[in-house]
PDB file of N, CA and C in Angstrom:
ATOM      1  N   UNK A   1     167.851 106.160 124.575  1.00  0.00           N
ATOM      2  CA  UNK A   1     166.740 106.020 125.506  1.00  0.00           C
ATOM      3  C   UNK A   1     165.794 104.973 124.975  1.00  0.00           C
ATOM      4  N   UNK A   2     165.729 103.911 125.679  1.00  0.00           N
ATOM      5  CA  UNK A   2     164.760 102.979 125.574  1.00  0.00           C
ATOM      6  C   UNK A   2     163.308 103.053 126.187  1.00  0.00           C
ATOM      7  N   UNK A   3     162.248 103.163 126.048  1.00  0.00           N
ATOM      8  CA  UNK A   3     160.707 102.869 126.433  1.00  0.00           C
ATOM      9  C   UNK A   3     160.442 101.890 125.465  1.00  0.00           C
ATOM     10  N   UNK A   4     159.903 101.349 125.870  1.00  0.00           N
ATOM     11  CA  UNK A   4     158.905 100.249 124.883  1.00  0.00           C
ATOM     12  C   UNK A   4     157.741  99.570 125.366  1.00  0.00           C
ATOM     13  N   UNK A   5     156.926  99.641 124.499  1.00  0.00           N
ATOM     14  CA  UNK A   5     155.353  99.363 125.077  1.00  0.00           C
ATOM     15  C   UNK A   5     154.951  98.210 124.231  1.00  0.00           C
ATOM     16  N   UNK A   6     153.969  97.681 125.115  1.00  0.00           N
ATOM     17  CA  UNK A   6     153.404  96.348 124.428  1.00  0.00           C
ATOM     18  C   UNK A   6     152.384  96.652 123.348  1.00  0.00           C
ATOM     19  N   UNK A   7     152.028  95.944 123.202  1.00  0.00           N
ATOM     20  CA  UNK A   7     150.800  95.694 121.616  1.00  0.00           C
ATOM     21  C   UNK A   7     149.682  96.321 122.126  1.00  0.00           C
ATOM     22  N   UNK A   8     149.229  95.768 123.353  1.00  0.00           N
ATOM     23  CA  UNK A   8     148.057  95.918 124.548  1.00  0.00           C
ATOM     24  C   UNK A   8     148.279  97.578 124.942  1.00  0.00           C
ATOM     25  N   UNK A   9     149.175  97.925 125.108  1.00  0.00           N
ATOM     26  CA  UNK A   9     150.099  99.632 125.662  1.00  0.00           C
ATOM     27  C   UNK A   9     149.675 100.490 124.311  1.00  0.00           C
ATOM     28  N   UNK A  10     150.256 100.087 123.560  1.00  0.00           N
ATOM     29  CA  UNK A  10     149.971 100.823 121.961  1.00  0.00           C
ATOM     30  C   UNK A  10     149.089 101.004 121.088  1.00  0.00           C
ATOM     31  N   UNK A  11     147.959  99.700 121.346  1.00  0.00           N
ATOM     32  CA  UNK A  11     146.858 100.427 121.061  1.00  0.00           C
ATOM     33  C   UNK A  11     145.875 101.190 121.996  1.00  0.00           C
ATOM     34  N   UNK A  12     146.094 101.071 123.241  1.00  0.00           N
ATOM     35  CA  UNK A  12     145.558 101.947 124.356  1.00  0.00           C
ATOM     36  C   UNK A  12     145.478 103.073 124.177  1.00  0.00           C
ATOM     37  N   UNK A  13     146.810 103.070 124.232  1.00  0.00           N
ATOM     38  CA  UNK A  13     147.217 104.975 124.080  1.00  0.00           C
ATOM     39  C   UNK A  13     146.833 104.814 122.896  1.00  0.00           C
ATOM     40  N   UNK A  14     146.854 104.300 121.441  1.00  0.00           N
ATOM     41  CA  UNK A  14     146.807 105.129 120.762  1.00  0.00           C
ATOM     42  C   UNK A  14     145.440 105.484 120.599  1.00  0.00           C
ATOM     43  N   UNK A  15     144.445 104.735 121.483  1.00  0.00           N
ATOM     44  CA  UNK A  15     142.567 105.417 121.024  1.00  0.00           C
ATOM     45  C   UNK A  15     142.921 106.600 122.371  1.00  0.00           C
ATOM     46  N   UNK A  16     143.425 106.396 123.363  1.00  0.00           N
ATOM     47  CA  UNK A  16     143.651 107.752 124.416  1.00  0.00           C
ATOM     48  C   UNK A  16     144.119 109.097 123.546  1.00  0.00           C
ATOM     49  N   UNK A  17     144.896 108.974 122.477  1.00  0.00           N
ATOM     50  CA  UNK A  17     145.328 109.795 121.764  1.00  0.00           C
ATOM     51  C   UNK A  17     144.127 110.233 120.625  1.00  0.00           C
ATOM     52  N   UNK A  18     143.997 108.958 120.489  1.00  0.00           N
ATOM     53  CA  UNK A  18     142.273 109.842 119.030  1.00  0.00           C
ATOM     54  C   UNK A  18     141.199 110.521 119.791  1.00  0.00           C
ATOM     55  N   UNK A  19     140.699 110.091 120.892  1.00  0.00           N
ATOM     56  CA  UNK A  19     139.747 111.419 121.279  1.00  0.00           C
ATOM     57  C   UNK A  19     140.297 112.145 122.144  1.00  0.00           C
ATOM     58  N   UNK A  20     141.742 112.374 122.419  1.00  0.00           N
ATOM     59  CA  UNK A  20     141.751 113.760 123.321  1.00  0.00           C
ATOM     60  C   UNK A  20     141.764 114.455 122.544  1.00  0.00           C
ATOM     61  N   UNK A  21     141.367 115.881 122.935  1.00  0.00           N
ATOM     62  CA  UNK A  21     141.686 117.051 122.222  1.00  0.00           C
ATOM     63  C   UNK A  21     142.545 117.951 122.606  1.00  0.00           C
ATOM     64  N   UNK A  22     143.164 117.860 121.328  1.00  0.00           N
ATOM     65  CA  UNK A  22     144.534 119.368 121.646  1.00  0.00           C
ATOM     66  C   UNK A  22     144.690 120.270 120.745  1.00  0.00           C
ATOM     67  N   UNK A  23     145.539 120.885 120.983  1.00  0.00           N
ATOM     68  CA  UNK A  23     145.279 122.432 120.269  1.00  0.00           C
ATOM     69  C   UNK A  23     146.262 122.098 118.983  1.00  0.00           C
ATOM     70  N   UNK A  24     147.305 121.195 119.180  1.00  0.00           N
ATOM     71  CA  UNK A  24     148.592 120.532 118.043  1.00  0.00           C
ATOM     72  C   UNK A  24     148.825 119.392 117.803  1.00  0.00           C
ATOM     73  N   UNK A  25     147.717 118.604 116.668  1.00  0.00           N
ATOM     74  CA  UNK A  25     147.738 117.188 116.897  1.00  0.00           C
ATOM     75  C   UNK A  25     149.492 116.761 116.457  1.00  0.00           C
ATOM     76  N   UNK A  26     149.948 117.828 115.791  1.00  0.00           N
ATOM     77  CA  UNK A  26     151.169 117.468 115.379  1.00  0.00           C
ATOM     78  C   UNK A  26     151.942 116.902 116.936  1.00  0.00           C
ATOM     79  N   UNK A  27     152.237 117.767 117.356  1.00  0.00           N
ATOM     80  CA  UNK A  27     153.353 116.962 118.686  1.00  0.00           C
ATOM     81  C   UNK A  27     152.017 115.991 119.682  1.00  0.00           C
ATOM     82  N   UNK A  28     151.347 115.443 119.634  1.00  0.00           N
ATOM     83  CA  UNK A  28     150.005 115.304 120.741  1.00  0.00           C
ATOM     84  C   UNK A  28     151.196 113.546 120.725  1.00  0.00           C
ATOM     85  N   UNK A  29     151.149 113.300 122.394  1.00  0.00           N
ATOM     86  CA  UNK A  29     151.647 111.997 122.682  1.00  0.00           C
ATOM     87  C   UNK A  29     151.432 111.407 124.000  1.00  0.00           C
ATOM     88  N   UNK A  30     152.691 110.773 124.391  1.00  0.00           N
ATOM     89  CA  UNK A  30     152.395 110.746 126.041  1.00  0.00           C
ATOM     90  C   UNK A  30     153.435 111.499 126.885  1.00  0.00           C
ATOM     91  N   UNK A  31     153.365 111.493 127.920  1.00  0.00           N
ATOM     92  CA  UNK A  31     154.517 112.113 128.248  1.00  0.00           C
ATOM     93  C   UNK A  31     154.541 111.109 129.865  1.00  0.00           C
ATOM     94  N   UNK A  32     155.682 110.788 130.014  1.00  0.00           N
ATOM     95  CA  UNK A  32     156.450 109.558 131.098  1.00  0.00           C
ATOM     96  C   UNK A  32     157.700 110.194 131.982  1.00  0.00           C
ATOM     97  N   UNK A  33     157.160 110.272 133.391  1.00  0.00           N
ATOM     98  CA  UNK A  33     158.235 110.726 134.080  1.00  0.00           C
ATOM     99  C   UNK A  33     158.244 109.698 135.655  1.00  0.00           C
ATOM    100  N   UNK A  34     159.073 110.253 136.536  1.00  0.00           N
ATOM    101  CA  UNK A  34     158.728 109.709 137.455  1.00  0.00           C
ATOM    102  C   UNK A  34     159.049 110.839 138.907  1.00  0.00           C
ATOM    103  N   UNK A  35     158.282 111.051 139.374  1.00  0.00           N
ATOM    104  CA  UNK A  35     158.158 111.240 140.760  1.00  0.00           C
ATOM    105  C   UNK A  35     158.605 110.841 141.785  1.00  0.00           C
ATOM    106  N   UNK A  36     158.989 111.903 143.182  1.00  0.00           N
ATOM    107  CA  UNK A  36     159.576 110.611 144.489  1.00  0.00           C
ATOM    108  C   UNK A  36     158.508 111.023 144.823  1.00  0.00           C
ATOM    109  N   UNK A  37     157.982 109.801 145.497  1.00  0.00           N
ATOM    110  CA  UNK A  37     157.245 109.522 146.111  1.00  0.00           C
ATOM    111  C   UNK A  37     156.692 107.544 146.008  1.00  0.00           C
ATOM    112  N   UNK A  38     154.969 107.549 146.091  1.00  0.00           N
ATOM    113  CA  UNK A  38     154.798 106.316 146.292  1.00  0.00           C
ATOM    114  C   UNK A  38     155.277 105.409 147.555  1.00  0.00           C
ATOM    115  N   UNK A  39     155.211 104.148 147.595  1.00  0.00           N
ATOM    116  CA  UNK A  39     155.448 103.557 148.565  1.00  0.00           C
ATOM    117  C   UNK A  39     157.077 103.383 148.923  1.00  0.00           C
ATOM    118  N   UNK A  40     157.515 103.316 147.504  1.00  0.00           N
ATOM    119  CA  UNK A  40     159.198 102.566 147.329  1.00  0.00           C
ATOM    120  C   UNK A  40     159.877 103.836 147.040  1.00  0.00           C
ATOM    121  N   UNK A  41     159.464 104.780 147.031  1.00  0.00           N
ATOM    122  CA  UNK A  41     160.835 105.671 146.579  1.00  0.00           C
ATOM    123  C   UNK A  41     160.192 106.928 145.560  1.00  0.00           C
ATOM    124  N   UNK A  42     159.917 106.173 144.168  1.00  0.00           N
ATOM    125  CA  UNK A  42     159.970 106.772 143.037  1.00  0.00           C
ATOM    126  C   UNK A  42     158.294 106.369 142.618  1.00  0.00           C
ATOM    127  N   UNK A  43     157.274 107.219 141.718  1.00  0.00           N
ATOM    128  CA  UNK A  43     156.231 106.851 141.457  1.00  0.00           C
ATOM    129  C   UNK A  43     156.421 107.566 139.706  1.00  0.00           C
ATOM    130  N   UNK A  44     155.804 106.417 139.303  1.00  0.00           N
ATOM    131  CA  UNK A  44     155.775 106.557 137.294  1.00  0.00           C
ATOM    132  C   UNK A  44     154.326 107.621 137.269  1.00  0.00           C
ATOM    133  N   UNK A  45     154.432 108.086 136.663  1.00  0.00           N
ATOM    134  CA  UNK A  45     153.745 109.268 135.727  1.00  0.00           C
ATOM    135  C   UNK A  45     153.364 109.156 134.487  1.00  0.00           C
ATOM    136  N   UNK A  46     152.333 109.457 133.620  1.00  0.00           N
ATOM    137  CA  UNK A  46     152.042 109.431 132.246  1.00  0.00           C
ATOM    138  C   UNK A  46     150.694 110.029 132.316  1.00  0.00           C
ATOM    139  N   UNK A  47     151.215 110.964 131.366  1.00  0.00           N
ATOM    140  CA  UNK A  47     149.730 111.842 130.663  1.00  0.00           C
ATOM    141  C   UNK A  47     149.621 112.406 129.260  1.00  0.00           C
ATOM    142  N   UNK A  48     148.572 112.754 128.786  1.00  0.00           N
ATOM    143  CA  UNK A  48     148.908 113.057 127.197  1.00  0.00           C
ATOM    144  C   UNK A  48     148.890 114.179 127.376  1.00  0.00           C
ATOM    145  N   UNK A  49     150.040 114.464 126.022  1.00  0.00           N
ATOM    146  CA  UNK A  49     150.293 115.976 126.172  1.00  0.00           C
ATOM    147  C   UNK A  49     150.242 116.292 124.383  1.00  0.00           C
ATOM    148  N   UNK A  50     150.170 117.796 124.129  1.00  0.00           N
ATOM    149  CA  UNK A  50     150.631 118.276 122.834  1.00  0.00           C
ATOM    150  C   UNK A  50     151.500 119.353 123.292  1.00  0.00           C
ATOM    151  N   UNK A  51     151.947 119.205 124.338  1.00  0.00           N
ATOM    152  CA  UNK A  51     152.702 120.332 124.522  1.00  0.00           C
ATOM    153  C   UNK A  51     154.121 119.641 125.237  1.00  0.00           C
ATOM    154  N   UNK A  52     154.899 119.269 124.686  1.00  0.00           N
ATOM    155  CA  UNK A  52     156.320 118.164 125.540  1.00  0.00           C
ATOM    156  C   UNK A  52     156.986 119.888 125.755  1.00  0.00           C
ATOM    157  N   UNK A  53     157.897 119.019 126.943  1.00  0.00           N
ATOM    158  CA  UNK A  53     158.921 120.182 127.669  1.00  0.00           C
ATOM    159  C   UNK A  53     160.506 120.328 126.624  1.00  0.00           C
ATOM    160  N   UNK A  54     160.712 121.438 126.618  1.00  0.00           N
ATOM    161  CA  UNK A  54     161.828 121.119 125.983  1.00  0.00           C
ATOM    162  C   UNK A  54     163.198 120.600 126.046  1.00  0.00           C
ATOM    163  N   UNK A  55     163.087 120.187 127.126  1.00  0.00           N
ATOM    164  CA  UNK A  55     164.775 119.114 127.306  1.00  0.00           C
ATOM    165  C   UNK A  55     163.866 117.104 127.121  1.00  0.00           C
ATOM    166  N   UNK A  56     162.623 117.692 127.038  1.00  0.00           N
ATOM    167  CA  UNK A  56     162.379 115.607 126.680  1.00  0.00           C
ATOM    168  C   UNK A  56     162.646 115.054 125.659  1.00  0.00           C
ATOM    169  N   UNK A  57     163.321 113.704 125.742  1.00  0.00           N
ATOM    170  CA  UNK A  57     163.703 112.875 124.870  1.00  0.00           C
ATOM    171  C   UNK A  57     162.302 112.706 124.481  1.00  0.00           C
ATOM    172  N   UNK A  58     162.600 111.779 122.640  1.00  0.00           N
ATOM    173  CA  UNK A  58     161.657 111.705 122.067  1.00  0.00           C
ATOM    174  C   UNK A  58     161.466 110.464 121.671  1.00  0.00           C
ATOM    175  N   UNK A  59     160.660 109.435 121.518  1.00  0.00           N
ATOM    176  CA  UNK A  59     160.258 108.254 121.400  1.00  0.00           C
ATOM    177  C   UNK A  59     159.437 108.106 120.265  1.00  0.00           C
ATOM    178  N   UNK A  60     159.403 107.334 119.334  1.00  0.00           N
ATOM    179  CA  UNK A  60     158.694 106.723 118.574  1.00  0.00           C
ATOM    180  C   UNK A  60     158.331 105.632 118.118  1.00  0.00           C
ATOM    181  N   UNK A  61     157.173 104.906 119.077  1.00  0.00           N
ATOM    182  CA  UNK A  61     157.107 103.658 118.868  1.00  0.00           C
ATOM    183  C   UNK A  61     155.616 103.463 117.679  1.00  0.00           C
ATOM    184  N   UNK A  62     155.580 102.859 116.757  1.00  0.00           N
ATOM    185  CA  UNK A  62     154.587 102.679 115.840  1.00  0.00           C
ATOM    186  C   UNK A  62     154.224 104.148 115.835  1.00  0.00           C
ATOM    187  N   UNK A  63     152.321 104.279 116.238  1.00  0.00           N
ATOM    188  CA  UNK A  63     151.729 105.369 116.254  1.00  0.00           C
ATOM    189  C   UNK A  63     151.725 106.667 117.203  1.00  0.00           C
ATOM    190  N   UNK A  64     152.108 106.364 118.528  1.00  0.00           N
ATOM    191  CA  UNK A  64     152.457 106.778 119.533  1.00  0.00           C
ATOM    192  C   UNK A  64     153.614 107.492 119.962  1.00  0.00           C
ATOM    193  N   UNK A  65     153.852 108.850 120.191  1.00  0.00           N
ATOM    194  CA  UNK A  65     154.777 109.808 120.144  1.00  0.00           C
ATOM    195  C   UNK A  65     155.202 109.534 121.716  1.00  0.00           C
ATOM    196  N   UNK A  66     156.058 109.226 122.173  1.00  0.00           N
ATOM    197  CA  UNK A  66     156.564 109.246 123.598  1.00  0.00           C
ATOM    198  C   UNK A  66     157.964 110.410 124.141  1.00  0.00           C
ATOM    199  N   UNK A  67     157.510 111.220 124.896  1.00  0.00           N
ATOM    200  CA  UNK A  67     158.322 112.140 125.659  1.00  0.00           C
ATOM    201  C   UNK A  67     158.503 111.525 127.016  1.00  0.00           C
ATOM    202  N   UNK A  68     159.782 111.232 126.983  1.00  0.00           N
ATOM    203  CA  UNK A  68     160.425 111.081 128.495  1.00  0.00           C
ATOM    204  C   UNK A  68     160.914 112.404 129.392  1.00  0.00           C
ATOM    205  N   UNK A  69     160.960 112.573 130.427  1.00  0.00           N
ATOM    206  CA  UNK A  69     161.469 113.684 130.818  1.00  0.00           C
ATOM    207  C   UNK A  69     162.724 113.144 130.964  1.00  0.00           C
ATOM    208  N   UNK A  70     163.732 114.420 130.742  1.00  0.00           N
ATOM    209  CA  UNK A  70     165.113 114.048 130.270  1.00  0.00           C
ATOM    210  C   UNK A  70     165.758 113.762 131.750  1.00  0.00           C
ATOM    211  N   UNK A  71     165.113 114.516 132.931  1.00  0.00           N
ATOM    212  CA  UNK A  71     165.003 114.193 134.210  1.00  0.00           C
ATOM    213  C   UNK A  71     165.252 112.730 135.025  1.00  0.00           C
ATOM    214  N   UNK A  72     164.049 112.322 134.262  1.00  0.00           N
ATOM    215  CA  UNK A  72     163.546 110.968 134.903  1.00  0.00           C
ATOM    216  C   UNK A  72     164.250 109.921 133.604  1.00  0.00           C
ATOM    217  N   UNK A  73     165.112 110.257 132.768  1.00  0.00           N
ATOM    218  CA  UNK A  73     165.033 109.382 131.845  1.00  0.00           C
ATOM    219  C   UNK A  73     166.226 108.311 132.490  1.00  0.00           C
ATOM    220  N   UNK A  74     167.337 108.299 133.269  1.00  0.00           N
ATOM    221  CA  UNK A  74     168.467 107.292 133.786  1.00  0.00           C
ATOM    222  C   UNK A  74     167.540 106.137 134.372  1.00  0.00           C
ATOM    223  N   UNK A  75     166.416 106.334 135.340  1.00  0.00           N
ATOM    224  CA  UNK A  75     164.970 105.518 135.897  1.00  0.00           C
ATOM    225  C   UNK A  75     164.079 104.487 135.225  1.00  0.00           C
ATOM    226  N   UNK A  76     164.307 105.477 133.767  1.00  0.00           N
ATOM    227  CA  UNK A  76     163.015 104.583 132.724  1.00  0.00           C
ATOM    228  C   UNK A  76     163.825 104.144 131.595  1.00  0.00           C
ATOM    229  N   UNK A  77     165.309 104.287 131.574  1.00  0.00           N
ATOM    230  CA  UNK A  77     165.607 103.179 130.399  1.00  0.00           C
ATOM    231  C   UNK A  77     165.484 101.724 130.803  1.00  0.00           C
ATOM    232  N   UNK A  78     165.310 101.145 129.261  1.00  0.00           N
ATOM    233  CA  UNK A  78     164.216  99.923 129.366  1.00  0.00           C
ATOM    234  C   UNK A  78     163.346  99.876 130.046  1.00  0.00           C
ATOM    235  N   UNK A  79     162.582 100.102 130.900  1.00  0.00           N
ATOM    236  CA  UNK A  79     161.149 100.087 130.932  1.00  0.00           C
ATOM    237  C   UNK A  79     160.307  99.730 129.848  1.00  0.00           C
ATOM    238  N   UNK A  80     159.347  98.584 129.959  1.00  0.00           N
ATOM    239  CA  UNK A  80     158.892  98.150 129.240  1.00  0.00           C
ATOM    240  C   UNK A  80     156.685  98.798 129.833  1.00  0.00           C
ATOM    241  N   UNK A  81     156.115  99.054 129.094  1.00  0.00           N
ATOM    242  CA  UNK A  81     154.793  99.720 129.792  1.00  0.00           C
ATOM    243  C   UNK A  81     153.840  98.703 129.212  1.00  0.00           C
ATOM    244  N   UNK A  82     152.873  98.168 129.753  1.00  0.00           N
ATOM    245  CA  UNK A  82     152.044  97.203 129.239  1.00  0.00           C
ATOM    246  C   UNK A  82     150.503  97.885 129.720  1.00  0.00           C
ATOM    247  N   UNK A  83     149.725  97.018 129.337  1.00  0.00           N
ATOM    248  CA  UNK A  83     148.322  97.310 129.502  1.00  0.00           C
ATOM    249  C   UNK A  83     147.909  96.227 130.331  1.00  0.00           C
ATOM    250  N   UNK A  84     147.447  96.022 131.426  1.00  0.00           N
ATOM    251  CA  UNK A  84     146.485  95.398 131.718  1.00  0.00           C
ATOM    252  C   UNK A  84     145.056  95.413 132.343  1.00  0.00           C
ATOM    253  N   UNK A  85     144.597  94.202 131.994  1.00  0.00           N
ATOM    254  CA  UNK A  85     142.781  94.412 131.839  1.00  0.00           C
ATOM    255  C   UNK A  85     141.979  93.178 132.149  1.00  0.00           C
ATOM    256  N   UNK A  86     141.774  92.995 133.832  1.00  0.00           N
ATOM    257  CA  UNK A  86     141.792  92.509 134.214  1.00  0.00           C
ATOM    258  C   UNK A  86     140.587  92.428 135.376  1.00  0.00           C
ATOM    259  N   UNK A  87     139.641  91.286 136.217  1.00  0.00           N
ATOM    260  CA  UNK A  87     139.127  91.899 137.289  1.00  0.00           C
ATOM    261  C   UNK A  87     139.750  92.342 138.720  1.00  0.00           C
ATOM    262  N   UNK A  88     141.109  92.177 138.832  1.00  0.00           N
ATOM    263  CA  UNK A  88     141.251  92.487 140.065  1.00  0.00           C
ATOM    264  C   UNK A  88     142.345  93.451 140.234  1.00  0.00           C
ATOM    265  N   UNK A  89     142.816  94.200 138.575  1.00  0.00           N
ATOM    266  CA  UNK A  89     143.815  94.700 138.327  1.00  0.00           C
ATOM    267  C   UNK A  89     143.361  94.898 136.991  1.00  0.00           C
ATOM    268  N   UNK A  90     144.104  96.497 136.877  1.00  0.00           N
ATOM    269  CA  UNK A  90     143.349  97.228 135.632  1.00  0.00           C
ATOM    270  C   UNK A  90     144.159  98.371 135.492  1.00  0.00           C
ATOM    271  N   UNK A  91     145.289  98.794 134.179  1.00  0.00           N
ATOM    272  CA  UNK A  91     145.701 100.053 133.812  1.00  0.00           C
ATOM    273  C   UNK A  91     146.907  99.239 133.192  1.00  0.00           C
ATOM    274  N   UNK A  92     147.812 100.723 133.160  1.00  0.00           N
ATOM    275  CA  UNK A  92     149.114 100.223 132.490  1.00  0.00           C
ATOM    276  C   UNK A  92     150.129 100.041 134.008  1.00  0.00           C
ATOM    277  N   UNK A  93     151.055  99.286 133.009  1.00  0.00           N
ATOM    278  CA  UNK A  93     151.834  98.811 134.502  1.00  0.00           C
ATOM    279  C   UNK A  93     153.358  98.900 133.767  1.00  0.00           C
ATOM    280  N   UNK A  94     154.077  99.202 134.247  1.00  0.00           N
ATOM    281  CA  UNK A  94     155.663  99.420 134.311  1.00  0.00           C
ATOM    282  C   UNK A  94     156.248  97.988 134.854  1.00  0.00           C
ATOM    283  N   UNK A  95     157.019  97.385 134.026  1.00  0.00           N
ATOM    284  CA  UNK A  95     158.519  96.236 134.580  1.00  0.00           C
ATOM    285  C   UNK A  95     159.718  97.048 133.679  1.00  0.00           C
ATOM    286  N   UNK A  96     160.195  97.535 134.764  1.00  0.00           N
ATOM    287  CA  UNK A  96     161.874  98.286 135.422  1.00  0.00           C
ATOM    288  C   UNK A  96     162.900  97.299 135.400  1.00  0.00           C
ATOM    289  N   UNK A  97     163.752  97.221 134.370  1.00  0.00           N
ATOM    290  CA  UNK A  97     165.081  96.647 135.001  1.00  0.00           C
ATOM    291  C   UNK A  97     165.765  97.871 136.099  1.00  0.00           C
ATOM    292  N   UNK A  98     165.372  98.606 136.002  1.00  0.00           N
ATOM    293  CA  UNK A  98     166.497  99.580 137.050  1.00  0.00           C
ATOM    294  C   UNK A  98     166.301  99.546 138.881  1.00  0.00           C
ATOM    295  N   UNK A  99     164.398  99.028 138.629  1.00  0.00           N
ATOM    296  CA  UNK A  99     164.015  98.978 140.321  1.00  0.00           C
ATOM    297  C   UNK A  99     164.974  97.648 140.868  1.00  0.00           C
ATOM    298  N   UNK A 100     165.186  97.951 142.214  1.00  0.00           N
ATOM    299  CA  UNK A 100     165.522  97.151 142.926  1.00  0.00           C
ATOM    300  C   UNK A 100     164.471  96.292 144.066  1.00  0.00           C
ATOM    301  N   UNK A 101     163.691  97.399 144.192  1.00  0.00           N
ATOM    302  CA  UNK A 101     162.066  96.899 144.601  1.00  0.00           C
ATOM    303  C   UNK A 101     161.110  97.319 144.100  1.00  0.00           C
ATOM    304  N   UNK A 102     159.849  96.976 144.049  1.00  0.00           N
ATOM    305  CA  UNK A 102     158.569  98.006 143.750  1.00  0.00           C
ATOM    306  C   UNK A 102     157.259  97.308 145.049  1.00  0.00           C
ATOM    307  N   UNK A 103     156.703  98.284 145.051  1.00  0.00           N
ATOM    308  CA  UNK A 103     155.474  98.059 145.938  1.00  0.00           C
ATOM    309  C   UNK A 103     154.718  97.144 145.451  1.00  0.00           C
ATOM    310  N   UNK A 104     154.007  97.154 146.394  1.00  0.00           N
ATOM    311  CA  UNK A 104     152.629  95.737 146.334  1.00  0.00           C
ATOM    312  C   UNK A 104     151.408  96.291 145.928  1.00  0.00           C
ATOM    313  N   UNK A 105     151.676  97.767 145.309  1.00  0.00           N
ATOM    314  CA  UNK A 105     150.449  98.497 144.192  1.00  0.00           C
ATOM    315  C   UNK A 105     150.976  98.660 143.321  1.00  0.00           C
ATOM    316  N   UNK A 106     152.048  98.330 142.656  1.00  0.00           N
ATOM    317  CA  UNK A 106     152.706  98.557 141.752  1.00  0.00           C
ATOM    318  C   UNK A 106     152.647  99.598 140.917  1.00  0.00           C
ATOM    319  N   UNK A 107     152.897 100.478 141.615  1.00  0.00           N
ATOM    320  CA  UNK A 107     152.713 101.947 140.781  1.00  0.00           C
ATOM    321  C   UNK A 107     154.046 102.883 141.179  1.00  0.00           C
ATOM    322  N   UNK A 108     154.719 102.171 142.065  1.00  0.00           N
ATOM    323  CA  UNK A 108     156.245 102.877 142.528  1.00  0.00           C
ATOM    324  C   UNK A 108     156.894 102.042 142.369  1.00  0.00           C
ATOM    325  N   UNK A 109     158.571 102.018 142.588  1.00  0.00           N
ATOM    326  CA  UNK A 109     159.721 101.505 142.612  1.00  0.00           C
ATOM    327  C   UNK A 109     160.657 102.462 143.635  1.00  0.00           C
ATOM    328  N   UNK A 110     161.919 101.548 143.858  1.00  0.00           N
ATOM    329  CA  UNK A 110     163.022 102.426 144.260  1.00  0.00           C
ATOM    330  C   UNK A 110     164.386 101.484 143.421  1.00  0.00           C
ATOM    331  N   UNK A 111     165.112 102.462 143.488  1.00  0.00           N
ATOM    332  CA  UNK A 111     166.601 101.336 142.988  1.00  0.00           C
ATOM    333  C   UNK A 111     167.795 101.802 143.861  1.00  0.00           C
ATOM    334  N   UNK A 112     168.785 101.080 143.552  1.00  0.00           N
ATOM    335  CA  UNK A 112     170.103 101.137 144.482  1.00  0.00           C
ATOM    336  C   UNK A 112     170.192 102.129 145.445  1.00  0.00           C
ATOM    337  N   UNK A 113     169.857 103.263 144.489  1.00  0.00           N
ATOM    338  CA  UNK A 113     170.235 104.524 144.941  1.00  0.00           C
ATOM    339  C   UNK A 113     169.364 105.421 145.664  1.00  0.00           C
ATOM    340  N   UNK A 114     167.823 104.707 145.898  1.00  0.00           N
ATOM    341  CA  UNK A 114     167.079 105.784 145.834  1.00  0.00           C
ATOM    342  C   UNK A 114     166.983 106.267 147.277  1.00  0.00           C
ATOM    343  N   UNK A 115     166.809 107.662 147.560  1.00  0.00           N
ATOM    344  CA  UNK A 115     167.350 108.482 148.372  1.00  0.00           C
ATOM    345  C   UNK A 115     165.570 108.950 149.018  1.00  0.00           C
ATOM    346  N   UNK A 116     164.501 108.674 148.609  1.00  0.00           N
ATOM    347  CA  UNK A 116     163.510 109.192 148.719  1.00  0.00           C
ATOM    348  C   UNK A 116     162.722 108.227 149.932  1.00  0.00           C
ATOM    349  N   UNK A 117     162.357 108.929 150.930  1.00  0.00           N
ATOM    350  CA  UNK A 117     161.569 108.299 151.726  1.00  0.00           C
ATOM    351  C   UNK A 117     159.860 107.804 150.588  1.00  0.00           C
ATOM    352  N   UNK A 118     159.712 106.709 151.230  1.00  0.00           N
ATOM    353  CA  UNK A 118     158.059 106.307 150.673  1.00  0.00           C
ATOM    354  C   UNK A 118     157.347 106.705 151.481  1.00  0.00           C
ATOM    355  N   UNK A 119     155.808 106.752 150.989  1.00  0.00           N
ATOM    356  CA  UNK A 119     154.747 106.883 151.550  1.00  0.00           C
ATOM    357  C   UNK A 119     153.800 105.366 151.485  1.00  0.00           C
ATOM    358  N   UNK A 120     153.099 105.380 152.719  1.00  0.00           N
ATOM    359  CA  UNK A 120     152.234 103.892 152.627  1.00  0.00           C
ATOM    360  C   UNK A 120     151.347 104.046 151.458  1.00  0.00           C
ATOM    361  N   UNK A 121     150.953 102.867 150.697  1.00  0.00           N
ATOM    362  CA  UNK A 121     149.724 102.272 149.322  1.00  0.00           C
ATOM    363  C   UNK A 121     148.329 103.099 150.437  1.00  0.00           C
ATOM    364  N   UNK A 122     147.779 103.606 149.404  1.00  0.00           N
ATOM    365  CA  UNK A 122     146.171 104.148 149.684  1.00  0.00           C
ATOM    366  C   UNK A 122     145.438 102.771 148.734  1.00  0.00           C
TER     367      UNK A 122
END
């Protein structure tokens, strides 16, 4: 399982990770899945967790503990997650080799296969 995050991605999360508070800094990371929904199909997910599910793959990039859901993980190999910081555009952003399209909010995708009706960009 591949994730990989940029320089800009890694130190993000990793100050998102120094002031949350959790009950187990030992497992405390992110956790990356994806959802149907969004405009195209499929919508990316990420939140910090100290509590990962137990079928998620486990990631370790530098400081940053990454749980994929083992679910969503065929979706997010290679996925690369970046940071951007910007005025007209602002967060982390996902480039998918697996999408075949993604929306014009870039916060969904769909690929070959995807079976999921979209919903219109809010």
């Amino acid at each position: 399982m591949t994730v990989t995050l940029t320089e800009k991605a890694q130190s993000r999360l990793q100050s998102f990770l120094q002031t949350s508070k959790t009950t187990n800094p030992a497992s405390k990371g992110i956790r990356v899945w994806v959802n149907n929904g969004g405009c195209s199909g499929y919508e990316y997910q990420m939140e910090v967790t100290n509590s990962p599910q137990p079928e998620d793959l486990v990631v370790q990039q530098g400081q940053v503990v990454i749980y994929v859901d083992a679910k969503s993980a065929p979706l997010l190999e290679g996925v690369i997650i970046d940071f951007v910081d910007g005025v007209m555009e602002g967060g982390f952003k996902f480039t998918n080799p697996n999408a075949s399209d993604t929306c014009g909010c870039g916060k969904s995708f769909k690929t070959g296969n995807c079976s999921s009706n979209g919903v219109p960009c809010s």
